[in-house]
C-alpha atoms as a PDB file:
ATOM      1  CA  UNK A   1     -17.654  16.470   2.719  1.00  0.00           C
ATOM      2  CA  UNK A   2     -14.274  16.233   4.975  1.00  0.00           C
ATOM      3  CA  UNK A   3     -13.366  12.196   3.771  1.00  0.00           C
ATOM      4  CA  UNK A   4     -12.704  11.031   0.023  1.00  0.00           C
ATOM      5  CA  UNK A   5     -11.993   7.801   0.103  1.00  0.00           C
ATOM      6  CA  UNK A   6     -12.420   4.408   1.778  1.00  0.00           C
ATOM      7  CA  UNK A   7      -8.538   3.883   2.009  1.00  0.00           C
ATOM      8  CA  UNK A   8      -7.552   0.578   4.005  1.00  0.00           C
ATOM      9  CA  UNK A   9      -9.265  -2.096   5.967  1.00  0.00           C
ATOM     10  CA  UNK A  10      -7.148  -4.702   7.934  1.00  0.00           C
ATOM     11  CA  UNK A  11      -8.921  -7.943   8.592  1.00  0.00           C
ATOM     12  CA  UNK A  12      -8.294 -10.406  11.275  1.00  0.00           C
ATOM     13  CA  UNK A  13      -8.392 -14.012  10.565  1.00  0.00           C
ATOM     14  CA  UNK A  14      -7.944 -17.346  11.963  1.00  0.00           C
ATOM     15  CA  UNK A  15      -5.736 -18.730   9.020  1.00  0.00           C
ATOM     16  CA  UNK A  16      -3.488 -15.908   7.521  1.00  0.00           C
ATOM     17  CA  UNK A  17      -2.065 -18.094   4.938  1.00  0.00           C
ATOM     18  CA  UNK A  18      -5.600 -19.705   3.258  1.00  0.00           C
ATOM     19  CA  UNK A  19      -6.881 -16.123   3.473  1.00  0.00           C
ATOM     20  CA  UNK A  20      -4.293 -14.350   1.709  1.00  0.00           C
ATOM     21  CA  UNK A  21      -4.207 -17.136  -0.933  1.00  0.00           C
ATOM     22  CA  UNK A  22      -8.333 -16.286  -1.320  1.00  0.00           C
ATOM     23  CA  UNK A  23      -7.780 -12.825  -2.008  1.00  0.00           C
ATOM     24  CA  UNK A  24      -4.787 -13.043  -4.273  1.00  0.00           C
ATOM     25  CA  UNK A  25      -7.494 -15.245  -6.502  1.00  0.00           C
ATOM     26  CA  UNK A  26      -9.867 -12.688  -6.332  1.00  0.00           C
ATOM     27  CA  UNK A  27      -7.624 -10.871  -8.112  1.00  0.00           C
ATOM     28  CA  UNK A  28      -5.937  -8.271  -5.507  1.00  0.00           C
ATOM     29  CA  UNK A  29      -1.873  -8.194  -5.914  1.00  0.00           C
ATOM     30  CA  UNK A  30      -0.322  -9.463  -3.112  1.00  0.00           C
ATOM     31  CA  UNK A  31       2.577  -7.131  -1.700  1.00  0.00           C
ATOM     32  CA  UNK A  32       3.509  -9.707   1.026  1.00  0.00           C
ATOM     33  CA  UNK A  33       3.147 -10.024   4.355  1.00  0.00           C
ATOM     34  CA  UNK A  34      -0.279 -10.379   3.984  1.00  0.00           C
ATOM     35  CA  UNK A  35      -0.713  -7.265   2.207  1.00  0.00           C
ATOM     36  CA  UNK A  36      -2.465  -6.102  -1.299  1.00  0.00           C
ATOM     37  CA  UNK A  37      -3.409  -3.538  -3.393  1.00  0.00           C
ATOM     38  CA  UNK A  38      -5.988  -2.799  -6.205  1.00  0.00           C
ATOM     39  CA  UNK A  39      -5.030  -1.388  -9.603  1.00  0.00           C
ATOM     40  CA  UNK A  40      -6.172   1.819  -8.908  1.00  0.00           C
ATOM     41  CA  UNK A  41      -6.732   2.609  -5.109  1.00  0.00           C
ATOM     42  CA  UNK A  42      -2.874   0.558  -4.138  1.00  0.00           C
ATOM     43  CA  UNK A  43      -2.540  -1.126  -0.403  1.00  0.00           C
ATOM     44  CA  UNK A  44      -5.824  -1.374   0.456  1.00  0.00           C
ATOM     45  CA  UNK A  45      -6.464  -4.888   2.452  1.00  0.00           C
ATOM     46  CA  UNK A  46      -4.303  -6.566   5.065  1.00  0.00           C
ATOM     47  CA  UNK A  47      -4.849  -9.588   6.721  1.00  0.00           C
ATOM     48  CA  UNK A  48      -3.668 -10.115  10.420  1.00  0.00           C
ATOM     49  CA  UNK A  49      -4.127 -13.826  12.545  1.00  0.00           C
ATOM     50  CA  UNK A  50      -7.119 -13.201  14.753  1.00  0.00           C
ATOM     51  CA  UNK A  51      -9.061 -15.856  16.792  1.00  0.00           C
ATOM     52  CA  UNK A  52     -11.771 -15.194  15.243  1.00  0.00           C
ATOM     53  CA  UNK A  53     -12.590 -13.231  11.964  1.00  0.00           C
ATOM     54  CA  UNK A  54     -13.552  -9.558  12.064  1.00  0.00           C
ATOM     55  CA  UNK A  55     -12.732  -6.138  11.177  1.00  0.00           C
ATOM     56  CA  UNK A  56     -10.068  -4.464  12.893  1.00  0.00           C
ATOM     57  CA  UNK A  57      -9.655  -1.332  10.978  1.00  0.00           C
ATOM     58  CA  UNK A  58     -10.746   0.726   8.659  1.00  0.00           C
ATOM     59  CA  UNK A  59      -8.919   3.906   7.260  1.00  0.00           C
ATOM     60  CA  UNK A  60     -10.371   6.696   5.626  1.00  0.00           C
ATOM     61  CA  UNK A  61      -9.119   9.461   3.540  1.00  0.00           C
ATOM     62  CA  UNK A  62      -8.923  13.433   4.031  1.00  0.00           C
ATOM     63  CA  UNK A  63      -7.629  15.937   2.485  1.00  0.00           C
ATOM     64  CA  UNK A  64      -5.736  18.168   4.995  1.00  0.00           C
ATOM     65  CA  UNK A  65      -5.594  19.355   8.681  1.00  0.00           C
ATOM     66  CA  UNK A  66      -8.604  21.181   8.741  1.00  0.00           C
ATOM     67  CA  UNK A  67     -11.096  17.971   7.921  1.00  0.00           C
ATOM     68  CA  UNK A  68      -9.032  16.204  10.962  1.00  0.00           C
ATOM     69  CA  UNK A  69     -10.249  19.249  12.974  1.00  0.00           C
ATOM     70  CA  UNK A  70     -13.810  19.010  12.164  1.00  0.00           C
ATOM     71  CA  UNK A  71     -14.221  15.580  13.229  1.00  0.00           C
ATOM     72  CA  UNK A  72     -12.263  15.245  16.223  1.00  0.00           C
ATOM     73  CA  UNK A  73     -14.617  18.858  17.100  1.00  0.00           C
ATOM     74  CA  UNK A  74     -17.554  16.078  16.647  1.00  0.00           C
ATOM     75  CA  UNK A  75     -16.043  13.445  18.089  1.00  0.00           C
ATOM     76  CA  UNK A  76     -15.711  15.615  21.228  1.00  0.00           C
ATOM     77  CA  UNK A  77     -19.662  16.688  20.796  1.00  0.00           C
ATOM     78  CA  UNK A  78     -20.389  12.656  21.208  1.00  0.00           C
ATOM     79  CA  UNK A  79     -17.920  12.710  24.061  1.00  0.00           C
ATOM     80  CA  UNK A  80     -16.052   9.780  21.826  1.00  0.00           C
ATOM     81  CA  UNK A  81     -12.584   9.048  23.077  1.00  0.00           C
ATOM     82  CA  UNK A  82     -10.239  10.055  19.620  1.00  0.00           C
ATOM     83  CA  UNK A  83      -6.026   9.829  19.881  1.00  0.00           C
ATOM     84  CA  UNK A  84      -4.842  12.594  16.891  1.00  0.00           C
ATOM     85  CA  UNK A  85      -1.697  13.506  15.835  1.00  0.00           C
ATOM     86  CA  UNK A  86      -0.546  16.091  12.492  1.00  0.00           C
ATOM     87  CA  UNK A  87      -1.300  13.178  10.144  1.00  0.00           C
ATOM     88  CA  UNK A  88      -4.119  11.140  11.753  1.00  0.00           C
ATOM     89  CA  UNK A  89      -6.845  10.780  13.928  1.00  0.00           C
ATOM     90  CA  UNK A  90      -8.461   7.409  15.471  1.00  0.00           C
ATOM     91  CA  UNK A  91     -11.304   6.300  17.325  1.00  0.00           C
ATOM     92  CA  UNK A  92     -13.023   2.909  17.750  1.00  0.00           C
ATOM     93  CA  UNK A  93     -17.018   2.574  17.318  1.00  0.00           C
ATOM     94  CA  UNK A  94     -18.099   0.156  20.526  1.00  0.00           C
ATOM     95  CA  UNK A  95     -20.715  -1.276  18.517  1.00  0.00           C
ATOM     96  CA  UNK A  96     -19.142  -2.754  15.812  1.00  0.00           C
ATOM     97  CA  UNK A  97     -15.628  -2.976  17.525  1.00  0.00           C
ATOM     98  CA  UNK A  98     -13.903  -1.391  14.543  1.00  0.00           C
ATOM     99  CA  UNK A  99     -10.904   1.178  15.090  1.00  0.00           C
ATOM    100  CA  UNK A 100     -12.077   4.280  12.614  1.00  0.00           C
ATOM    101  CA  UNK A 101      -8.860   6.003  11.289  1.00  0.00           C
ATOM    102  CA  UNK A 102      -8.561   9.189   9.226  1.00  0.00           C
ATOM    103  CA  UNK A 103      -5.159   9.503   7.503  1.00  0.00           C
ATOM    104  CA  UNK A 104      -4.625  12.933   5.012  1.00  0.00           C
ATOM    105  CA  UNK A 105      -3.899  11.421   1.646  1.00  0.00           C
ATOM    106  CA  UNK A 106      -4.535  12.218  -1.621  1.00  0.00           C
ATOM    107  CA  UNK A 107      -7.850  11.587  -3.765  1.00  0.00           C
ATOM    108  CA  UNK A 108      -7.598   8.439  -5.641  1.00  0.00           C
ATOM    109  CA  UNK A 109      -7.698   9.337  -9.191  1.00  0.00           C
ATOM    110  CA  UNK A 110      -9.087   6.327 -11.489  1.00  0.00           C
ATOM    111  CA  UNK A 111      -9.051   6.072 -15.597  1.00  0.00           C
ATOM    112  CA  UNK A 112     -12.557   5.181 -17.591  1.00  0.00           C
ATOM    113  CA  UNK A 113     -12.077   1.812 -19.486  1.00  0.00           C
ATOM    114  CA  UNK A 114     -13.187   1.926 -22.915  1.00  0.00           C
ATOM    115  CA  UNK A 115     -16.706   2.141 -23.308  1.00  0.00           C
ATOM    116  CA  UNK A 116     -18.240  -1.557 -24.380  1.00  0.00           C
ATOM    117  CA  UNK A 117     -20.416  -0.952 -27.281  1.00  0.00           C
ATOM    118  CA  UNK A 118     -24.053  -2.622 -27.127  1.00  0.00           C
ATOM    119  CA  UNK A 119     -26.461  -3.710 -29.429  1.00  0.00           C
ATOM    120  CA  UNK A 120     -30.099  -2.432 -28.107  1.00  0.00           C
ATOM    121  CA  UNK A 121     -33.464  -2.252 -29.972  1.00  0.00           C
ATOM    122  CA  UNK A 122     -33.649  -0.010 -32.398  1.00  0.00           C
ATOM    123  CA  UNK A 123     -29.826   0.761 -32.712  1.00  0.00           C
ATOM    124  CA  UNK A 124     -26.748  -1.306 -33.575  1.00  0.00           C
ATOM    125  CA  UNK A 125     -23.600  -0.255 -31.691  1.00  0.00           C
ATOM    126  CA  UNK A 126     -21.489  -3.624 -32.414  1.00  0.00           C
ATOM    127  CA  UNK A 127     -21.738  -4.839 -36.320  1.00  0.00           C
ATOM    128  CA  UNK A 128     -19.549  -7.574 -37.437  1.00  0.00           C
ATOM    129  CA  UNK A 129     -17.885  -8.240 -34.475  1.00  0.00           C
ATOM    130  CA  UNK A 130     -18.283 -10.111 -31.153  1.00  0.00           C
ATOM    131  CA  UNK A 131     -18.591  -8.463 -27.973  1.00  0.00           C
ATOM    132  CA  UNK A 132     -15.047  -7.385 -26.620  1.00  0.00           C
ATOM    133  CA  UNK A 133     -17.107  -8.608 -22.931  1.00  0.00           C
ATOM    134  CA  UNK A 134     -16.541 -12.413 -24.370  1.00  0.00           C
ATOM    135  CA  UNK A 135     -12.959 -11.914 -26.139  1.00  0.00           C
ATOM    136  CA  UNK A 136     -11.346 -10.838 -22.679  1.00  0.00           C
ATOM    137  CA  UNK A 137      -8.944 -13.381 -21.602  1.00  0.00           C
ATOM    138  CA  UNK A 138      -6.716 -11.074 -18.638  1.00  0.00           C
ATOM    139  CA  UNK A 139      -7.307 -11.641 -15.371  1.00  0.00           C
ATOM    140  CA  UNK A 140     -10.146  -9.959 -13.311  1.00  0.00           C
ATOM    141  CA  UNK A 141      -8.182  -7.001 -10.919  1.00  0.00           C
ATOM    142  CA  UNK A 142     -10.642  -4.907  -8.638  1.00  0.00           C
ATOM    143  CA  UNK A 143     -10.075  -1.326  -9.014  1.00  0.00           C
ATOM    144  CA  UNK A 144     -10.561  -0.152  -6.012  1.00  0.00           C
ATOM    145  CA  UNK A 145     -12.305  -1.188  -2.421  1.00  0.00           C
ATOM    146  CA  UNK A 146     -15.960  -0.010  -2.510  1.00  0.00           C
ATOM    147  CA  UNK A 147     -17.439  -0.662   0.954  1.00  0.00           C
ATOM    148  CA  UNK A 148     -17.788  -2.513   3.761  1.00  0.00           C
ATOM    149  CA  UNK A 149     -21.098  -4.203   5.529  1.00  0.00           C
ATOM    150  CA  UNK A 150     -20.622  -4.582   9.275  1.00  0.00           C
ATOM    151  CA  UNK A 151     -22.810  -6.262  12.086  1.00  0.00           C
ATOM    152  CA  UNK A 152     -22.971  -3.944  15.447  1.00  0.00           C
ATOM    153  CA  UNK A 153     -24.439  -4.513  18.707  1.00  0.00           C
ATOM    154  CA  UNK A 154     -25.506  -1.061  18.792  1.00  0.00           C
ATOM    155  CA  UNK A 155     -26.649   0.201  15.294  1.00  0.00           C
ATOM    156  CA  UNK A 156     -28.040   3.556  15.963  1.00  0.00           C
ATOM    157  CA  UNK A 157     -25.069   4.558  18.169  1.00  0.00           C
ATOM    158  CA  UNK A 158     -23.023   3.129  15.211  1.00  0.00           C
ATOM    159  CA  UNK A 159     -24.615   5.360  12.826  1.00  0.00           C
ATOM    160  CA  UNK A 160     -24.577   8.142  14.766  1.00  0.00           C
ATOM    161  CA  UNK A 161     -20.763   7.437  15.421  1.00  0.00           C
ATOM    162  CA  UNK A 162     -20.536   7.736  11.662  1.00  0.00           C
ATOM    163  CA  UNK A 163     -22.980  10.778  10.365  1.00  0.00           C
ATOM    164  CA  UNK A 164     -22.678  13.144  13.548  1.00  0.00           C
ATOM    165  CA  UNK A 165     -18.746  12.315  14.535  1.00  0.00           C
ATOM    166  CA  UNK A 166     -17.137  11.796  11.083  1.00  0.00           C
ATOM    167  CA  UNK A 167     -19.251  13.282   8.810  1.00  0.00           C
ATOM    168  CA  UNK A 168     -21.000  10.220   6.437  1.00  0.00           C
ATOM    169  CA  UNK A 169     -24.228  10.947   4.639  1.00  0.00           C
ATOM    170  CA  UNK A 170     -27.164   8.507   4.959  1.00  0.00           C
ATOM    171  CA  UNK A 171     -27.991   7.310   1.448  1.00  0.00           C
ATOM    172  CA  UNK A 172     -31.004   4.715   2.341  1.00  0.00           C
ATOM    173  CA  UNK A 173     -32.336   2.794   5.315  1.00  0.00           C
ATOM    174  CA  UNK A 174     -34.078  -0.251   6.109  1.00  0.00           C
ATOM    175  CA  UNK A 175     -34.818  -1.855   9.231  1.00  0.00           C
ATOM    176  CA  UNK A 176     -32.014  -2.051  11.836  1.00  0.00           C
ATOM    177  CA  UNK A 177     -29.784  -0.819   9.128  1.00  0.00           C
ATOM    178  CA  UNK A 178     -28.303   2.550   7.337  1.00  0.00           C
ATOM    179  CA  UNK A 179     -26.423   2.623   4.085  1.00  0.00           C
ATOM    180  CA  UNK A 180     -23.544   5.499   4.695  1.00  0.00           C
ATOM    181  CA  UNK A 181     -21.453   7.055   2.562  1.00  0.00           C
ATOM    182  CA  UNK A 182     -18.196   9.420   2.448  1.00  0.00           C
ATOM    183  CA  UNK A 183     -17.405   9.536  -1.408  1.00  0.00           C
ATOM    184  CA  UNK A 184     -19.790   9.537  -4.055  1.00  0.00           C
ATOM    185  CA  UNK A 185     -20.497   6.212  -4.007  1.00  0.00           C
ATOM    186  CA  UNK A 186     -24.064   5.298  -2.516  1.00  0.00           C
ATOM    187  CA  UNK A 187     -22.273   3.476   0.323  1.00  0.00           C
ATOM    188  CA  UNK A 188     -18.906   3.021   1.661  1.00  0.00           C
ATOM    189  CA  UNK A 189     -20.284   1.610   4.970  1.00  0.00           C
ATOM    190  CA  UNK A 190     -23.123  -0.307   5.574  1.00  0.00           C
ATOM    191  CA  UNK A 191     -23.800  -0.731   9.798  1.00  0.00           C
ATOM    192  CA  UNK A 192     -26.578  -3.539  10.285  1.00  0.00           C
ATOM    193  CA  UNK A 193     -27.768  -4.583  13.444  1.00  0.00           C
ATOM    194  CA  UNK A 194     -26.513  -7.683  14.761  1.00  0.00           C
ATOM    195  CA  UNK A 195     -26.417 -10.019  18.050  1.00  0.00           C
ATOM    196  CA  UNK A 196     -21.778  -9.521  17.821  1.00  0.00           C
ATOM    197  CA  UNK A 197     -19.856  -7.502  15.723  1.00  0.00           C
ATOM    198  CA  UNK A 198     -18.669  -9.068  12.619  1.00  0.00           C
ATOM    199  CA  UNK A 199     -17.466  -8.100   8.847  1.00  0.00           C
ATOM    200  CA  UNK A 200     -20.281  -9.426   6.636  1.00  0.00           C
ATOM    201  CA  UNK A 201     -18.543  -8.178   3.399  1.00  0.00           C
ATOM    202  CA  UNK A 202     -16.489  -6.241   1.589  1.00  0.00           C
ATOM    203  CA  UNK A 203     -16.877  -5.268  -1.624  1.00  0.00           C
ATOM    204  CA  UNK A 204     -14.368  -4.269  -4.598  1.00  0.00           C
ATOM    205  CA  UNK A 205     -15.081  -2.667  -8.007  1.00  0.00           C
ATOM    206  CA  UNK A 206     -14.460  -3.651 -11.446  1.00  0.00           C
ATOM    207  CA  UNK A 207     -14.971  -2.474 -14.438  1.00  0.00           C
ATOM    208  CA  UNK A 208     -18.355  -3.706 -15.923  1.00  0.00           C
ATOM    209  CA  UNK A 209     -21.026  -6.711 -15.448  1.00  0.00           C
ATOM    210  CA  UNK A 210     -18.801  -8.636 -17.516  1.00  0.00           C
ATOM    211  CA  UNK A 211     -15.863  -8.533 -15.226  1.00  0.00           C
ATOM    212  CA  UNK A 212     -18.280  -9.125 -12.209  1.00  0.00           C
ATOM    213  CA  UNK A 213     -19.192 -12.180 -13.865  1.00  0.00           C
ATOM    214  CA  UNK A 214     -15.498 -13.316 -15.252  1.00  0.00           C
ATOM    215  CA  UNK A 215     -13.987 -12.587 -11.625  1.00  0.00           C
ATOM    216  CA  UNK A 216     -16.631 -15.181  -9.687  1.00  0.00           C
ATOM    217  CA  UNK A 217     -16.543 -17.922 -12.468  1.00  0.00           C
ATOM    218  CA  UNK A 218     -12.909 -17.806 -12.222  1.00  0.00           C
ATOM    219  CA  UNK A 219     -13.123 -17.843  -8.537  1.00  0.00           C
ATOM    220  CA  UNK A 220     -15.973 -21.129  -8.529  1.00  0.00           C
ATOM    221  CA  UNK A 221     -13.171 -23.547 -10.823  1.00  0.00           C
ATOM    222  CA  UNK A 222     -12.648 -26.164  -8.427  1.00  0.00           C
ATOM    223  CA  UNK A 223     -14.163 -24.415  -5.454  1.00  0.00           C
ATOM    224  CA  UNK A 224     -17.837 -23.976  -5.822  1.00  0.00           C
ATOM    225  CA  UNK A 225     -17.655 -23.799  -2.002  1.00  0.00           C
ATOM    226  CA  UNK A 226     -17.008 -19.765  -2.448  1.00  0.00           C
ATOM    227  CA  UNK A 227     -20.190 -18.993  -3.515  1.00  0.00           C
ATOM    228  CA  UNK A 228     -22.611 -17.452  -1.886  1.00  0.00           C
ATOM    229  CA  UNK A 229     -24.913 -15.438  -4.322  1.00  0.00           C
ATOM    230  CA  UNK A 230     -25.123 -13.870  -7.448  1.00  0.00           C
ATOM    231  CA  UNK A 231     -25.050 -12.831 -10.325  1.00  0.00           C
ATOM    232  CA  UNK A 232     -27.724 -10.044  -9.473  1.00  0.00           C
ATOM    233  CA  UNK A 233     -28.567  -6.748  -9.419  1.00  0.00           C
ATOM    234  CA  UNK A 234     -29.068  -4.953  -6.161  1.00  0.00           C
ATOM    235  CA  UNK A 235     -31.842  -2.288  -6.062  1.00  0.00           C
ATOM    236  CA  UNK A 236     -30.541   0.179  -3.175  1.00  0.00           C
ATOM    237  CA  UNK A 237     -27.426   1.084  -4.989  1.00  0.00           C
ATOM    238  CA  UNK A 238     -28.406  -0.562  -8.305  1.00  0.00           C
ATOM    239  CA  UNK A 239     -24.880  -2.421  -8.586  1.00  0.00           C
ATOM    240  CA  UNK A 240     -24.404  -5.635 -10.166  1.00  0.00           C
ATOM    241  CA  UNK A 241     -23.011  -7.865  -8.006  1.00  0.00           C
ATOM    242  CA  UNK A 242     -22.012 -11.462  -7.143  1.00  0.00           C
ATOM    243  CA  UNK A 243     -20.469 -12.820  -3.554  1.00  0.00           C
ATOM    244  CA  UNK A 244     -18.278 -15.473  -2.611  1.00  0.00           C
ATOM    245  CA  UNK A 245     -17.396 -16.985   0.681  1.00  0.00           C
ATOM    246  CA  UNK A 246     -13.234 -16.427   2.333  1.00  0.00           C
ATOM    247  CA  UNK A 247     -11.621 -19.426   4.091  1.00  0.00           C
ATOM    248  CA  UNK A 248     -12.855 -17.137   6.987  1.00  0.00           C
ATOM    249  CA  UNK A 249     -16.288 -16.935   6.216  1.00  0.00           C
ATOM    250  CA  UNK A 250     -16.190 -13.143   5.441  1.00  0.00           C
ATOM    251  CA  UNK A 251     -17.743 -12.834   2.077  1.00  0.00           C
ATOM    252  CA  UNK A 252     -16.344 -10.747  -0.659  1.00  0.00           C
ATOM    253  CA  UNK A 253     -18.287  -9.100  -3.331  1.00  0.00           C
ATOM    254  CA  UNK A 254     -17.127  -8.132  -7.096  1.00  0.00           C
ATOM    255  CA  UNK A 255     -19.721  -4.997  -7.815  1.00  0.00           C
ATOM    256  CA  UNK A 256     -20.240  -2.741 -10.864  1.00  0.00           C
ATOM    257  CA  UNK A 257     -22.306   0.383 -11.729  1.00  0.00           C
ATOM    258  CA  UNK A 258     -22.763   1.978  -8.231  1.00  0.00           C
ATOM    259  CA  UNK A 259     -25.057   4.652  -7.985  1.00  0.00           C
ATOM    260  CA  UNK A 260     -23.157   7.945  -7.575  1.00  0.00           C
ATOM    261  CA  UNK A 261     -24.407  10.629  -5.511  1.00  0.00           C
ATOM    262  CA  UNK A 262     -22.636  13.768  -6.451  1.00  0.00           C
ATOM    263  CA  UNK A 263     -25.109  16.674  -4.965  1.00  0.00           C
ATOM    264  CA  UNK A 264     -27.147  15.531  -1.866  1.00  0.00           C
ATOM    265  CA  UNK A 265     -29.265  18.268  -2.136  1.00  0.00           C
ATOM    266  CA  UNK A 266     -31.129  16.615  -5.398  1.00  0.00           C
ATOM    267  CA  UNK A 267     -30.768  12.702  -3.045  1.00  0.00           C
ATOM    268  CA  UNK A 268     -33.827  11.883  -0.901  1.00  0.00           C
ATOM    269  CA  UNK A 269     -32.547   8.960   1.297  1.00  0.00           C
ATOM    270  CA  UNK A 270     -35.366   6.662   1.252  1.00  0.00           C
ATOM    271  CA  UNK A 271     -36.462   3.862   3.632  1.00  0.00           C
ATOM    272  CA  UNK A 272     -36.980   0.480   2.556  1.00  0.00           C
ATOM    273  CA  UNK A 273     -38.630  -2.731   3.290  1.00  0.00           C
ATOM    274  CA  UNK A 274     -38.450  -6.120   2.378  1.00  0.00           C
ATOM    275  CA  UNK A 275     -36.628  -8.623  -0.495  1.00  0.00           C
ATOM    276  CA  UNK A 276     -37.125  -5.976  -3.053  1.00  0.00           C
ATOM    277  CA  UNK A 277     -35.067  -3.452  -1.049  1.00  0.00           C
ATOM    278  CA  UNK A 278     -31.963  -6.041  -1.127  1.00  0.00           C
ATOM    279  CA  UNK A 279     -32.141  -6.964  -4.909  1.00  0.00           C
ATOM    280  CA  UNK A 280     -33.981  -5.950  -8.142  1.00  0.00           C
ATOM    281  CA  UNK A 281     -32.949  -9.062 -10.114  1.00  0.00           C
ATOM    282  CA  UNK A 282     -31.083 -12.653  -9.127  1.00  0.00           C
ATOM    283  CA  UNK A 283     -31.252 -15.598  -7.471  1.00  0.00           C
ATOM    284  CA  UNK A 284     -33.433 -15.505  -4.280  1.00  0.00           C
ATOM    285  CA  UNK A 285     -31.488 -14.378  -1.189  1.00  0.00           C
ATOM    286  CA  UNK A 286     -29.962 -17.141   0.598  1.00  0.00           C
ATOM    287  CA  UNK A 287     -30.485 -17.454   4.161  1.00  0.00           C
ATOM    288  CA  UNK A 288     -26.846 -17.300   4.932  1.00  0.00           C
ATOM    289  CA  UNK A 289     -26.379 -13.982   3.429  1.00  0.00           C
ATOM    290  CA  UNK A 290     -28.724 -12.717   6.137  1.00  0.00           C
ATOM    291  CA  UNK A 291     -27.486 -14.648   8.879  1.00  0.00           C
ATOM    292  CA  UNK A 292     -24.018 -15.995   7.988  1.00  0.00           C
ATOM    293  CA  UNK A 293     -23.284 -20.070   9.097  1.00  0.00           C
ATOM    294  CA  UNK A 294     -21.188 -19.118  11.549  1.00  0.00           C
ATOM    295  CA  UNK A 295     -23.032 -15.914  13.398  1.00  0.00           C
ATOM    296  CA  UNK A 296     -23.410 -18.556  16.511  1.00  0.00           C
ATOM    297  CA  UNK A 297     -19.710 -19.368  16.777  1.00  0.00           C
ATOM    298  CA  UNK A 298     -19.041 -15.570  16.400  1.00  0.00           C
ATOM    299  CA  UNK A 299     -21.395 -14.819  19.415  1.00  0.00           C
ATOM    300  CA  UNK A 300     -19.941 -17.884  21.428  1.00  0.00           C
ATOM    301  CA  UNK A 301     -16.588 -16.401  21.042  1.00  0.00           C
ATOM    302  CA  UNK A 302     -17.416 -12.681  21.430  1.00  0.00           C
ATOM    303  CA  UNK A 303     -15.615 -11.941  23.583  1.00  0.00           C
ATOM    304  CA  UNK A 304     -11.993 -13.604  22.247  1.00  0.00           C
ATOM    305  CA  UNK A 305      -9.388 -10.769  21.912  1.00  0.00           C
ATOM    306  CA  UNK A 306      -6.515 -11.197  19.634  1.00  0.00           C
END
């Protein structure tokens, strides 16, 4: 596979300021100018003003020349319009508006946490003590980005944009939608079909279900306006997850235990139907996960530039 890493995503916004303050909450460290970094993955999220929220960019990693060559050769086979220089190569996907760069940077190398000891039938991992999962008093900080979900007016030319021109794998599928991915991870982009393009979420890592469940309480004191759903577990992927609502309305998810995918030869992407293909265990799905409170101001002002 050419790309390592999801690297960067810039995010347009109405209010810079309220947005920035959102995301320094949710536990990203703020570099200023509207620009943070994770613990392990550094600048990975900046927020421009936009008139209305979406996803601008999205940057992905490579490791050298030679990847950059292979997907600007595909990019010509889709006759898709690319700019490249030594470094870099861009090209925007029309159906979900969002410019597609591919920088050569190095592999993000991240450090196990100490494994939490459990107590499960049968054998006793934790005697004497309390879980460390209820001691832990630091703030949440999200390792790394994970993915992105984004709404396209053209979903199989999206997909294609992604698989044939810069290489993703398709992981699963459901109706009008493909989970892709360019790491190991079982997505780094989801492309849904949608009436506009939009950002429905991003999502950022931590360590365990306990720090997926720290992170959103923290974020809910004094603002149980942010949340949107969880705690769950989500069965395409199998991540534990829970989502919470920026000033924007983009919604932001903490996630934990990803499936990994490191030989596709032994994955069979599967296709899947239904409320069981979103989520194994949680609250029911609320409506405005599928079709976010604002999807008819985004289509009213599709065609705003910033």
């Amino acid at each position: 596979m050419s790309l390592h890493r999801l690297a960067h995503i810039t995010m347009g916004v109405p209010d810079v300021e309220a947005t920035a303050a959102y995301y320094a909450d949710f536990g990203l460290t703020h570099l200023g100018r509207g620009r943070f970094a994770t613990t392990d993955g550094g600048e990975q999220l900046k927020i421009v003003h936009a008139p209305r929220r979406r996803l601008d960019e999205m940057v992905l990693g490579a490791d050298d020349s030679d990847d950059l060559g292979r997907i600007a050769a595909a990019l010509k086979r889709l006759e898709v319009p690319f700019v490249r220089d030594a470094q870099s190569l861009r090209a925007v996907d029309p159906g979900t508006e969002v410019t597609v760069s591919v920088e050569i940077q190095p592999r993000i190398v991240q450090e196990a946490p100490a494994a939490a000891p459990y107590n499960v039938p049968g054998r006793i991992e934790r005697a004497n003590v309390r879980a460390p999962g209820v001691l832990r008093e630091k703030p949440v900080r999200p390792r790394r980005l994970g993915h992105v979900v984004l709404g396209s007016t053209n979903q199989e030319a999206s997909q294609r944009f992604f698989t044939e021109g810069f290489g993703f794998k398709v992981s699963d599928l459901v109706p009008g939608a493909a989970f892709l991915r360019c790491t190991t991870d079982h997505h780094n982009v989801l492309v849904q079909r949608a009436p506009v393009p939009f950002l429905h979420h991003s999502s950022w890592q931590v360590d365990d279900v306990d720090e997926v469940g720290r992170g959103a309480t923290r974020m809910l004191e004094g603002h149980p306006e942010r949340h949107v759903w969880g705690l769950g577990r989500h069965h395409l992927g199998s991540n534990f997850f829970w989502y919470l609502k920026d000033p924007a309305g983009n919604f932001s998810e903490y996630f934990s235990d990803m499936d990994c995918i490191v030989d596709d030869q032994v994955w069979t992407p599967g296709v899947w139907e239904g409320a069981s293909a979103l989520y194994s265990w949680g609250p029911p799905v609320p409506p405005s996960f599928i079709r976010p409170d604002d999807l008819a101001a985004l289509m009213t002002g599709a065609h705003s530039t910033s």
